[in-house]
C-alpha atoms as a PDB file:
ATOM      1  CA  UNK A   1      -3.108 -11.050   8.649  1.00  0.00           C
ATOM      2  CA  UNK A   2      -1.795 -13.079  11.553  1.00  0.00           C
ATOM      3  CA  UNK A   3       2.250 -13.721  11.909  1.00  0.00           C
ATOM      4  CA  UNK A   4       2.299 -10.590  10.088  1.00  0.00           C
ATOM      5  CA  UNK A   5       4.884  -8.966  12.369  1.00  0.00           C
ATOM      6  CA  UNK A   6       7.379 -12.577  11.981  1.00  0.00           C
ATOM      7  CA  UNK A   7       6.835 -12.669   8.144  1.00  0.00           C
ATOM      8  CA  UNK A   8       8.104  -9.547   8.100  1.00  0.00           C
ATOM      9  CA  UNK A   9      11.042  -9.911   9.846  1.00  0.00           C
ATOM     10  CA  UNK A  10      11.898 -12.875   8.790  1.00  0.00           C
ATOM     11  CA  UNK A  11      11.566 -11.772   4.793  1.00  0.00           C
ATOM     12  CA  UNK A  12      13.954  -8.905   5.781  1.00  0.00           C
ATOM     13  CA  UNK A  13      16.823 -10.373   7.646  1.00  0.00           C
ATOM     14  CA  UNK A  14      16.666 -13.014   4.496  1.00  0.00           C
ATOM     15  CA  UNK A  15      18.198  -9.825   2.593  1.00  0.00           C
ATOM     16  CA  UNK A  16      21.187  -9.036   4.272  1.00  0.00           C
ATOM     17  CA  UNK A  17      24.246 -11.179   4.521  1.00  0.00           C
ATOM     18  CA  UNK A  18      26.433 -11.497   7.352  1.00  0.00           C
ATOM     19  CA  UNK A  19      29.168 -10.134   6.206  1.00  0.00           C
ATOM     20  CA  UNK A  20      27.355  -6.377   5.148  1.00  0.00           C
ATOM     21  CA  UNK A  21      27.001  -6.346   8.792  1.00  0.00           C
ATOM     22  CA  UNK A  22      30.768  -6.798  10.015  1.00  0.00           C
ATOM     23  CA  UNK A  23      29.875 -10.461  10.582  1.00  0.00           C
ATOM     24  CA  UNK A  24      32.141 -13.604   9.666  1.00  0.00           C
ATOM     25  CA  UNK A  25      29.779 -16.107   8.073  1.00  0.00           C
ATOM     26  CA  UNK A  26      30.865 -19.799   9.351  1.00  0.00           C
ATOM     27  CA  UNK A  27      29.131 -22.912   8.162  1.00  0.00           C
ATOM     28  CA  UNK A  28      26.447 -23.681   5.625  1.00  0.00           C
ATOM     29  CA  UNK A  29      23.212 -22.110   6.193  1.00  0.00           C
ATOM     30  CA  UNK A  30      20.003 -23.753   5.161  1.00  0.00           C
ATOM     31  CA  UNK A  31      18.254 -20.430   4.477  1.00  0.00           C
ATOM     32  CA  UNK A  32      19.703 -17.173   3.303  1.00  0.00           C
ATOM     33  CA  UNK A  33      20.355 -13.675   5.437  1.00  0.00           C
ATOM     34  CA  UNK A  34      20.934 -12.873   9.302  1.00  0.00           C
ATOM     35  CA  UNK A  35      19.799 -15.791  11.572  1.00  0.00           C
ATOM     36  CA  UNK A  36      17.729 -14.845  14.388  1.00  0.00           C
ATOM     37  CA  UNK A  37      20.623 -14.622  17.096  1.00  0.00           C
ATOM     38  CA  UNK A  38      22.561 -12.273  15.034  1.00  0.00           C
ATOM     39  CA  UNK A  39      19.932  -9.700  14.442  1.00  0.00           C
ATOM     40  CA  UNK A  40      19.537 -10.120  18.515  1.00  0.00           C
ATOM     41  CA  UNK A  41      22.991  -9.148  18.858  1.00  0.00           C
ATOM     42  CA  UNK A  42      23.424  -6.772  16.563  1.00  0.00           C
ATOM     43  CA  UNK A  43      20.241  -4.742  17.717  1.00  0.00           C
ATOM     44  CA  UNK A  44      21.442  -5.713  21.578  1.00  0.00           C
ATOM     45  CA  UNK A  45      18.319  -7.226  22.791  1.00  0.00           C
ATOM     46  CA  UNK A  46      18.694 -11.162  24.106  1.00  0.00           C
ATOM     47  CA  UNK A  47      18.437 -14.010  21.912  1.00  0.00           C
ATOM     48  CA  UNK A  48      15.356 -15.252  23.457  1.00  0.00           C
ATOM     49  CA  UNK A  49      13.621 -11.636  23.583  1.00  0.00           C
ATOM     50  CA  UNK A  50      13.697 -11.284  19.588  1.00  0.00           C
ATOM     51  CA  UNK A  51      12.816 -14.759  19.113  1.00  0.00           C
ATOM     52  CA  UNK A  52       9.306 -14.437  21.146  1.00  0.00           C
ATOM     53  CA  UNK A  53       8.886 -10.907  18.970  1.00  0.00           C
ATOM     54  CA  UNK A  54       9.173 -12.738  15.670  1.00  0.00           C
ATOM     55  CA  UNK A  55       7.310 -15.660  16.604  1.00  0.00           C
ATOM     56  CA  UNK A  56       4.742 -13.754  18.775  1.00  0.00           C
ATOM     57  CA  UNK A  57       4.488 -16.786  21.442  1.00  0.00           C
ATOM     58  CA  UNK A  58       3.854 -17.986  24.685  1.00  0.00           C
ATOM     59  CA  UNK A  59       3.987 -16.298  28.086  1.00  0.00           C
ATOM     60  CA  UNK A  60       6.081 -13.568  28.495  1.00  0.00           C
ATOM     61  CA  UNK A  61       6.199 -12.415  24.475  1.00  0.00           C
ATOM     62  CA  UNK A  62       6.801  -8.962  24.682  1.00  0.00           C
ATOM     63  CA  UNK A  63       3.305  -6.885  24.343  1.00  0.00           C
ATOM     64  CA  UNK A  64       1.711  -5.391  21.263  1.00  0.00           C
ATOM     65  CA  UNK A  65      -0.326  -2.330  22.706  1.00  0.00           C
ATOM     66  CA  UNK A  66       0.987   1.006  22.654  1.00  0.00           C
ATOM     67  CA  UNK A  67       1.089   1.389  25.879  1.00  0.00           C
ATOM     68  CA  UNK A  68       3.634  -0.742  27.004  1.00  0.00           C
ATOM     69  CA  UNK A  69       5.480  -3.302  25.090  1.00  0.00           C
ATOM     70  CA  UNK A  70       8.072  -3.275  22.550  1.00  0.00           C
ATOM     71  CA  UNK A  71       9.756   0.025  23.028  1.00  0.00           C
ATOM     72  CA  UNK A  72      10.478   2.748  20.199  1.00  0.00           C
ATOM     73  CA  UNK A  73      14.822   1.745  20.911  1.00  0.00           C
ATOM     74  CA  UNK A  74      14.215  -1.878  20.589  1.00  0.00           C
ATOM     75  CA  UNK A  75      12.114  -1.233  17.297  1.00  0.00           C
ATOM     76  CA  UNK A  76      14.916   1.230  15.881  1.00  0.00           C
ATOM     77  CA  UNK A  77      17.412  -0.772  16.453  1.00  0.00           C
ATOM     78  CA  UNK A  78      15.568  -4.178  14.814  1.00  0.00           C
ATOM     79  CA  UNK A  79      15.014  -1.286  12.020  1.00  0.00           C
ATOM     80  CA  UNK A  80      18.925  -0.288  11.666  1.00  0.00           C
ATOM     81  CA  UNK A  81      20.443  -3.843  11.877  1.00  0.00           C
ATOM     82  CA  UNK A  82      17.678  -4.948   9.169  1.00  0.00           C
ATOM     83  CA  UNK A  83      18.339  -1.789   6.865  1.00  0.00           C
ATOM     84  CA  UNK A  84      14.880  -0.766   6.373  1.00  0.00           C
ATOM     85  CA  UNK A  85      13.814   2.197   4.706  1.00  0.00           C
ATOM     86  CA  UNK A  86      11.168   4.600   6.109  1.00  0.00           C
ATOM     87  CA  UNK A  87       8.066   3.333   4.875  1.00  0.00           C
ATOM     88  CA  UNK A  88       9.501  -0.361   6.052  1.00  0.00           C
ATOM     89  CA  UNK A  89      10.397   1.355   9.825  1.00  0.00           C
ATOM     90  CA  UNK A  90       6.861   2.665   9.706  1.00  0.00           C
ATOM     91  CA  UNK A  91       5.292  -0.770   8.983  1.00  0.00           C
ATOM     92  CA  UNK A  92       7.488  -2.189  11.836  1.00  0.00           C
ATOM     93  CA  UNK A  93       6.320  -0.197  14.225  1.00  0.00           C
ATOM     94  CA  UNK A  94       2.600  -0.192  12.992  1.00  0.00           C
ATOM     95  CA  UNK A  95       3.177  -4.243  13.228  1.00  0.00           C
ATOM     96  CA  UNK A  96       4.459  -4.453  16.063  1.00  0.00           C
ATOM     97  CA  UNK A  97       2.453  -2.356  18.349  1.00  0.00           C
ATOM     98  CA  UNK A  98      -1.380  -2.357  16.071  1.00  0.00           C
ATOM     99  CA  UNK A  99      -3.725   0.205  17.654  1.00  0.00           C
ATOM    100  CA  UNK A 100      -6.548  -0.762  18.923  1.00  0.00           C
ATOM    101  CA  UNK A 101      -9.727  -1.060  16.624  1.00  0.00           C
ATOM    102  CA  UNK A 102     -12.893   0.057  16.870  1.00  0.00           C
ATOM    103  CA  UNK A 103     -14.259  -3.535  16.464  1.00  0.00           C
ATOM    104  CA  UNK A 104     -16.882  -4.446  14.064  1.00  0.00           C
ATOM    105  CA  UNK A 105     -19.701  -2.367  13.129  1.00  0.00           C
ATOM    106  CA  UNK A 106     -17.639   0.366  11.898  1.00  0.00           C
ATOM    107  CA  UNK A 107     -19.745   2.572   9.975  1.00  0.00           C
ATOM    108  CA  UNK A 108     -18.270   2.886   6.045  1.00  0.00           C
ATOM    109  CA  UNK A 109     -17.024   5.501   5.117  1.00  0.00           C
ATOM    110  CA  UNK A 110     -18.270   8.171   3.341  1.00  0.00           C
ATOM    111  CA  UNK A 111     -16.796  11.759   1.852  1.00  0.00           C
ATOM    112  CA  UNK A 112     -17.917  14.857   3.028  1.00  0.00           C
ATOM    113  CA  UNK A 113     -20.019  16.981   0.470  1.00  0.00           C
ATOM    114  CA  UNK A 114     -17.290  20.027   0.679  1.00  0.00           C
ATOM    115  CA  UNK A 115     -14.941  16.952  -0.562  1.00  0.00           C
ATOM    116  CA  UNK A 116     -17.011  16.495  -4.049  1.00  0.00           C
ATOM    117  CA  UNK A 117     -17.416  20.175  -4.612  1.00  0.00           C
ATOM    118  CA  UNK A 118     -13.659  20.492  -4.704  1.00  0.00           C
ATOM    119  CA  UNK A 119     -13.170  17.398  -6.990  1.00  0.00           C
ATOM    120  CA  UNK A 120     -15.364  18.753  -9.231  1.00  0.00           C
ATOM    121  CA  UNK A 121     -14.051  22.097  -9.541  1.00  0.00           C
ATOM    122  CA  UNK A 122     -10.618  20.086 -10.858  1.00  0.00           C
ATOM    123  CA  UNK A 123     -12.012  20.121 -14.629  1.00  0.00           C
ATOM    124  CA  UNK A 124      -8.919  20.044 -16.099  1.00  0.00           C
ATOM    125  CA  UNK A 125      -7.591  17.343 -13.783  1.00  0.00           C
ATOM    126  CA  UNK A 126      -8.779  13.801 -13.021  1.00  0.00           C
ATOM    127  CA  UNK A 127      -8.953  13.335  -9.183  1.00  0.00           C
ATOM    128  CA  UNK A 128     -10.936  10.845  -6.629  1.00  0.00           C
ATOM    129  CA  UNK A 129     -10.383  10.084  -3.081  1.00  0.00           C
ATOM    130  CA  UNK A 130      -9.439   6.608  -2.307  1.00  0.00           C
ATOM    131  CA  UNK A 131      -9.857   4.754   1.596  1.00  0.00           C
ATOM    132  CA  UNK A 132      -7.045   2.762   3.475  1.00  0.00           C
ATOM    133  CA  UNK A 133      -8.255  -0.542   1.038  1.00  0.00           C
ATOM    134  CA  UNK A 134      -7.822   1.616  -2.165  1.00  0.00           C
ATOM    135  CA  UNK A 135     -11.488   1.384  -2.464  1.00  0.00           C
ATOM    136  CA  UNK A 136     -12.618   4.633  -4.758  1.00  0.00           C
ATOM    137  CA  UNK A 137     -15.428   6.776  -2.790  1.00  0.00           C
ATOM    138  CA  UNK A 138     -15.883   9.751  -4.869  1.00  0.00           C
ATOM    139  CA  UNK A 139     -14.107  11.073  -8.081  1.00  0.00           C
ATOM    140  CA  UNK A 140     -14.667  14.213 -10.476  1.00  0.00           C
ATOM    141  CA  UNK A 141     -16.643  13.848 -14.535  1.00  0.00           C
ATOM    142  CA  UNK A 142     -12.918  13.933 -15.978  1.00  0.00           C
ATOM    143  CA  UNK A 143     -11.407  11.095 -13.380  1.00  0.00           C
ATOM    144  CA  UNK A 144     -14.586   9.015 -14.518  1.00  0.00           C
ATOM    145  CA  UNK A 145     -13.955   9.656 -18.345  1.00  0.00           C
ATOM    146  CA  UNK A 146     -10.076   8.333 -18.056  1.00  0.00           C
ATOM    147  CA  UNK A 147     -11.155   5.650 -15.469  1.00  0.00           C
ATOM    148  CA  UNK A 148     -14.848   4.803 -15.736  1.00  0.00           C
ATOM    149  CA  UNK A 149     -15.724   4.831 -11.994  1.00  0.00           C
ATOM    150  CA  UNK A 150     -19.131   5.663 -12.632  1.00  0.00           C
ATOM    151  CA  UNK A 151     -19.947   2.295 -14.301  1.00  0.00           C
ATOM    152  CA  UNK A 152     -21.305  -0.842 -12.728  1.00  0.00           C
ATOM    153  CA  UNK A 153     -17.685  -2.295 -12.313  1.00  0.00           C
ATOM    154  CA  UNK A 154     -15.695  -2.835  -9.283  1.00  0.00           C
ATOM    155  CA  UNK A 155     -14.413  -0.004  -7.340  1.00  0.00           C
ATOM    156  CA  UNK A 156     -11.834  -1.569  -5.416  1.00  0.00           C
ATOM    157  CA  UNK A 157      -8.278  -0.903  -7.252  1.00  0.00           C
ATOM    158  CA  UNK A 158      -6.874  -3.846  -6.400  1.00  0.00           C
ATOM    159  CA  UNK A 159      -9.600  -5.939  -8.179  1.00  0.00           C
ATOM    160  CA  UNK A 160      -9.706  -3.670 -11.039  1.00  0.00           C
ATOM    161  CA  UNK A 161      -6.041  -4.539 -11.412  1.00  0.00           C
ATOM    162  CA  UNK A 162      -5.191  -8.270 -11.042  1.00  0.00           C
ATOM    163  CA  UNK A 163      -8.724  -9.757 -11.780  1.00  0.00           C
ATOM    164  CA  UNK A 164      -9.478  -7.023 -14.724  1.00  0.00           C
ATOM    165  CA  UNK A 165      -8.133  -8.448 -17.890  1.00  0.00           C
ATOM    166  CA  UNK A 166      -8.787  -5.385 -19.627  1.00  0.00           C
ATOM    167  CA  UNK A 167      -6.499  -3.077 -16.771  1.00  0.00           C
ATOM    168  CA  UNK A 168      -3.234  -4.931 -19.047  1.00  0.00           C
ATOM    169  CA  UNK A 169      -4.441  -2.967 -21.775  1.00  0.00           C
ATOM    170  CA  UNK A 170      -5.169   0.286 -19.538  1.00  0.00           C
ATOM    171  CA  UNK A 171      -1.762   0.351 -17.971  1.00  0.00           C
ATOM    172  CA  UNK A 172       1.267  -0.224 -20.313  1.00  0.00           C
ATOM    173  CA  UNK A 173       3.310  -1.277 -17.052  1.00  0.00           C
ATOM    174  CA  UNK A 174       1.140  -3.343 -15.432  1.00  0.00           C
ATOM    175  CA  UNK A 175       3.830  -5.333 -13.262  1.00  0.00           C
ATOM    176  CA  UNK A 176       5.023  -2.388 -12.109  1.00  0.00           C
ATOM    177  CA  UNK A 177       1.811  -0.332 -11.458  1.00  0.00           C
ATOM    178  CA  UNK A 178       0.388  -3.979  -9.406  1.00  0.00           C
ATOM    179  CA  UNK A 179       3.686  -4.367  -7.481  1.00  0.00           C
ATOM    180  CA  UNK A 180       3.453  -0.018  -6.285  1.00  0.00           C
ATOM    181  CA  UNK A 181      -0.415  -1.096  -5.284  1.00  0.00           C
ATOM    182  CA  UNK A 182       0.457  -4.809  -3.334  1.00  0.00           C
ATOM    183  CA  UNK A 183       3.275  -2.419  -1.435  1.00  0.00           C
ATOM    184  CA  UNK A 184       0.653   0.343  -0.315  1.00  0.00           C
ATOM    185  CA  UNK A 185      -2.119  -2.167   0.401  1.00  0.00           C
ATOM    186  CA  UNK A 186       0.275  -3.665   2.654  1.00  0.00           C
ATOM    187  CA  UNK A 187       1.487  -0.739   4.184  1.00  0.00           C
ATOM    188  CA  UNK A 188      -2.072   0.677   4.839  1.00  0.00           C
ATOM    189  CA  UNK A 189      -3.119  -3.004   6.029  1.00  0.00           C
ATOM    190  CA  UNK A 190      -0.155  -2.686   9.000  1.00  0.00           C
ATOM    191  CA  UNK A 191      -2.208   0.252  10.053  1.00  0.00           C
ATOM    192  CA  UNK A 192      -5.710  -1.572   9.868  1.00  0.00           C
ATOM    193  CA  UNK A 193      -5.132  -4.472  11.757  1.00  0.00           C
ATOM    194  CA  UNK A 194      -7.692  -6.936  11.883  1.00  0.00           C
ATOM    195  CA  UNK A 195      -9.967  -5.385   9.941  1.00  0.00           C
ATOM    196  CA  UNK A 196     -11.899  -7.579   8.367  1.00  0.00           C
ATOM    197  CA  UNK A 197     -13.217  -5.845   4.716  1.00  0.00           C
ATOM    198  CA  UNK A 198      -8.859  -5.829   3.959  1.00  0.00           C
ATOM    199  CA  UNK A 199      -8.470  -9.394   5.219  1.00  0.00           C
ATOM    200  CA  UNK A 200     -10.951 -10.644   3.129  1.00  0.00           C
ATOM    201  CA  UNK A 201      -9.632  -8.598   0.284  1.00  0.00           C
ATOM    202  CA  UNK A 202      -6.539  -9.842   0.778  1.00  0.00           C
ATOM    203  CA  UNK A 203      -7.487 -13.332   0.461  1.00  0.00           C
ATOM    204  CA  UNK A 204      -9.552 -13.284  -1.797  1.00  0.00           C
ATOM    205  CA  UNK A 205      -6.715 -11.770  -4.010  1.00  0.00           C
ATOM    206  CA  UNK A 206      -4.440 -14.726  -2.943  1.00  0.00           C
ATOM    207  CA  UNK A 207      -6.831 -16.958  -4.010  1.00  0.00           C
ATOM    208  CA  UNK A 208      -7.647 -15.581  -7.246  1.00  0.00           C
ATOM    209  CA  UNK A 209      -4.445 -14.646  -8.877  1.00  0.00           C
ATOM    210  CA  UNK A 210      -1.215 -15.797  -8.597  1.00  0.00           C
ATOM    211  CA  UNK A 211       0.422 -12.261  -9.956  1.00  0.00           C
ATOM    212  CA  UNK A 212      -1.291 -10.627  -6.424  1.00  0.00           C
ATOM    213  CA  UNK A 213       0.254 -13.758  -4.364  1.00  0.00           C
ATOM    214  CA  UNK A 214       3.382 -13.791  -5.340  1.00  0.00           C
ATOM    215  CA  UNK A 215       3.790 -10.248  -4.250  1.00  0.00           C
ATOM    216  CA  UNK A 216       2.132  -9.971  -1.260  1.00  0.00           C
ATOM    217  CA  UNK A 217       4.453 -12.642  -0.034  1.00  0.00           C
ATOM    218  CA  UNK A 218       7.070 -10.695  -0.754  1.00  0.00           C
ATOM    219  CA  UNK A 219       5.972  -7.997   1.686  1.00  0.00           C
ATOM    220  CA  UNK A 220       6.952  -5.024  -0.609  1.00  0.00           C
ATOM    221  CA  UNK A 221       5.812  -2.042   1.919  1.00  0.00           C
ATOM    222  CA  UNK A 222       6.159   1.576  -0.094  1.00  0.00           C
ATOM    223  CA  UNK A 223       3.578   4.326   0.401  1.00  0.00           C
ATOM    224  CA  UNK A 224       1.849   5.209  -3.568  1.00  0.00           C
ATOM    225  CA  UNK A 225       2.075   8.961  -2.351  1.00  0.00           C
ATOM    226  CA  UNK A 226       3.476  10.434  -5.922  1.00  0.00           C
ATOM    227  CA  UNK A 227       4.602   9.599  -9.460  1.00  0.00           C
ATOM    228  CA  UNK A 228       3.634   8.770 -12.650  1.00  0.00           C
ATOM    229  CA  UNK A 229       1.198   6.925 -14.442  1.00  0.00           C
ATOM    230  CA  UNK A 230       1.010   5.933 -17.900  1.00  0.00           C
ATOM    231  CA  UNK A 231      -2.446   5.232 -19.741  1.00  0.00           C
ATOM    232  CA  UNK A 232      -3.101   3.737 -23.068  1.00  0.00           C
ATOM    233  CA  UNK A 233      -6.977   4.721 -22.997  1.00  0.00           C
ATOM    234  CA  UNK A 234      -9.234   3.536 -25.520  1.00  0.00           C
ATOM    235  CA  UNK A 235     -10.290   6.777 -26.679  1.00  0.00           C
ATOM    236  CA  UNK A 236      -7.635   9.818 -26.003  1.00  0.00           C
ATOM    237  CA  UNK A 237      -4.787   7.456 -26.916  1.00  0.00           C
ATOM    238  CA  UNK A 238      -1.022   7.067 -24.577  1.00  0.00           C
ATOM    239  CA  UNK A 239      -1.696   9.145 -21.594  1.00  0.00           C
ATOM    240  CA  UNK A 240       1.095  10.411 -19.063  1.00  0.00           C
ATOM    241  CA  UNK A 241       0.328  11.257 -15.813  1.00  0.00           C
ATOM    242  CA  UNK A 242       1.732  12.577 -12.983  1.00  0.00           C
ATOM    243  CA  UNK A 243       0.079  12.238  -9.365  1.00  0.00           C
ATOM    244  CA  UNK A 244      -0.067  13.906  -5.966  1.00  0.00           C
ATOM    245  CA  UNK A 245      -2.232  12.675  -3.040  1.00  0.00           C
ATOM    246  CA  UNK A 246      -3.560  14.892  -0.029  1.00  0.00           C
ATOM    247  CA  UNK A 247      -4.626  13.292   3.024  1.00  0.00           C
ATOM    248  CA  UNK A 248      -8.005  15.184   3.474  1.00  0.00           C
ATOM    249  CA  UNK A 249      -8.450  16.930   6.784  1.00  0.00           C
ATOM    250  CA  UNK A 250     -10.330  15.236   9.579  1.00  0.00           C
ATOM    251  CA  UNK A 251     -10.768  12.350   7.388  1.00  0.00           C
ATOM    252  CA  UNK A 252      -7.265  10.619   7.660  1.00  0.00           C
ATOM    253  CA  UNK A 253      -7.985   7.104   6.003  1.00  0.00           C
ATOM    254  CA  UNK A 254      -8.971   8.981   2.674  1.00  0.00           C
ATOM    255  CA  UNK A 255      -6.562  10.628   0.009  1.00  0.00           C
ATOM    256  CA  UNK A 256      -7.355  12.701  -2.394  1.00  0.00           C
ATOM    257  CA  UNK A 257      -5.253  11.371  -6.002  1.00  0.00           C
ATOM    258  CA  UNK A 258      -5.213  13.962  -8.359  1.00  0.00           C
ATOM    259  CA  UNK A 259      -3.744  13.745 -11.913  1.00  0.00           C
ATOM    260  CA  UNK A 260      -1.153  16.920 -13.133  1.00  0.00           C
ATOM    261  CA  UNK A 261      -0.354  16.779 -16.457  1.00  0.00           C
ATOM    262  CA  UNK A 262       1.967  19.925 -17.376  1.00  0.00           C
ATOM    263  CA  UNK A 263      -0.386  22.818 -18.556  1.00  0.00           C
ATOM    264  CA  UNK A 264       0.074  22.355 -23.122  1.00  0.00           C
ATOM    265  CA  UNK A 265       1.498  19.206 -22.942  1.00  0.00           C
ATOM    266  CA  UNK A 266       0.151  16.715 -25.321  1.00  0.00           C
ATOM    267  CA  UNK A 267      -1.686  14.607 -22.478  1.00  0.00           C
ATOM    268  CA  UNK A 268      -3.231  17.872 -21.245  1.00  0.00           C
ATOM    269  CA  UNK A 269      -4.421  18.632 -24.259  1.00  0.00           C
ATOM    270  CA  UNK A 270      -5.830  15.119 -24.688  1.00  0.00           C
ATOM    271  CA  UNK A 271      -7.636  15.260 -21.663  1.00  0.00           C
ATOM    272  CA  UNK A 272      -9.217  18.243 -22.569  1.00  0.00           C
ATOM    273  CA  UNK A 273     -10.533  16.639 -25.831  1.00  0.00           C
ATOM    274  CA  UNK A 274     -11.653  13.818 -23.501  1.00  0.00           C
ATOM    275  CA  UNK A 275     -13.446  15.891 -21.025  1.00  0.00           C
ATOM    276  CA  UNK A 276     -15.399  17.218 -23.896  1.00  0.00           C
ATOM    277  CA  UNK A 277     -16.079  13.938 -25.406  1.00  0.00           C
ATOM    278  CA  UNK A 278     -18.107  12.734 -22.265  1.00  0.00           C
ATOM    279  CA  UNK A 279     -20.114  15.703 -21.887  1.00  0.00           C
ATOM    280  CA  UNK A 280     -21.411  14.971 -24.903  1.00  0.00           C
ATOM    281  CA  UNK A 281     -21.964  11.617 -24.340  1.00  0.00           C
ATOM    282  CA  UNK A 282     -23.561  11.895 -21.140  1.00  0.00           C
ATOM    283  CA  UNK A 283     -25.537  15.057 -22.343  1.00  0.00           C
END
């Protein structure tokens, strides 16, 4: 995850042209977007002062700890002149000023048993609880019958989903439903820095598929907070499903997904045939 903070940068001011900014673009440049002394003068900070932020060098680099440091106006303004979106300004500033960590020896995680009790009272709708790595921790009988969490496979998402031949077949729009999870891994990792169980996902991800490394490079940041997901399970057939998430209380590195299929619509219905079909199985 180092240079995280000047890839970032660097990939956005790629996207905007000088002249969406009021600027006259003279001479050929040898890579695309804002140069580095434009975004300084268009955010008002010197030349030399935004260089040392995106290259995070040398004496006199401006500090990374929330206490002092790269201020909230200088941030904004970087945010404004680079057009980012919300999630991106949030990823800036989680970049740019990482909290301090724990440091190793952080215990893992685990969900409280008040947690389970109220995933398993959501019979009609599948729901687990994922951490900040997308790693699944607990999920309800229906949630295991559409996703099989409860086998001996791997419950890290991300896995599941770029080294998982068989998640093509599960999810109709794979390159869509991969490039929404490389976005929120990222996002969440710009509030984990240096933690070391996402760094080694990460690279192990690079190294294993080029789908996974061709995004991440990209750095897509975009919260997976709500939407839709579309199925093609073996068993109950095309599923749509709509999602929510709910940051449980006290706990605020695990989210709650929960599937909400319209009450009567055909995928409700489906699940409900589904729901019976493993308690029958496992019975």
């Amino acid at each position: 995850m180092d240079g995280e903070l000047g890839d970032f940068l660097r990939s956005r001011r790629a996207r905007i042209q000088p002249e969406e900014v009021g600027l006259a673009s003279y001479g050929r440049r040898r890579v695309p977007g804002l140069r580095r002394e434009e975004v300084a003068q268009l955010a008002g900070v010197s030349v030399d002062y935004y260089v040392r932020l995106e290259q995070g060098r040398g004496p006199g680099a401006p500090s990374r700890t929330r206490s002092g440091g790269v201020s909230d106006a200088v941030l904004d303004a970087i945010a404004r002149v680079l057009r980012l979106d919300g999630a991106e300004h949030e990823y800036l500033r989680a970049v740019a000023r990482p909290r301090r960590q724990d440091g190793p020896g952080q215990d893992v995680p685990r969900v409280r048993p008040g947690v389970q009790v109220l995933l398993d009272g959501m019979d009609r709708n599948p729901a687990y609880v994922l951490d900040h790595r997308m790693d699944v921790l607990a999920w309800n009988p229906l949630a295991d019958a559409v996703l099989g969490f409860g086998g001996a496979g791997d419950r890290s998402l991300p896995r599941r989903l770029f080294l998982d031949p068989a998640s093509r077949e599960l999810y109709p729009d794979w390159a869509e439903v991969t490039a929404q999870t490389v976005a929120h891994l990222r996002l969440q990792a710009g509030h984990h820095p240096g933690d070391p169980a996402t760094g080694e996902l990460v690279a192990e991800l690079v190294q294993a598929s080029e789908e996974f490394r061709r995004l991440w490079v990209d750095h897509l940041v975009k919260p997976c907070d709500h939407g839709v997901k579309l199925l093609r399970h073996p068993v109950a057939g095309r599923l749509t499903l709509p999602y929510e998430t709910l940051t449980i209380p006290g706990a605020p590195d695990q989210t709650i997904v929960v599937y909400t299929p319209e009450p009567g619509s055909e995928t409700a219905d489906r699940l409900q045939l589904l729901g019976s079909w493993r308690a029958e199985t496992v019975s």
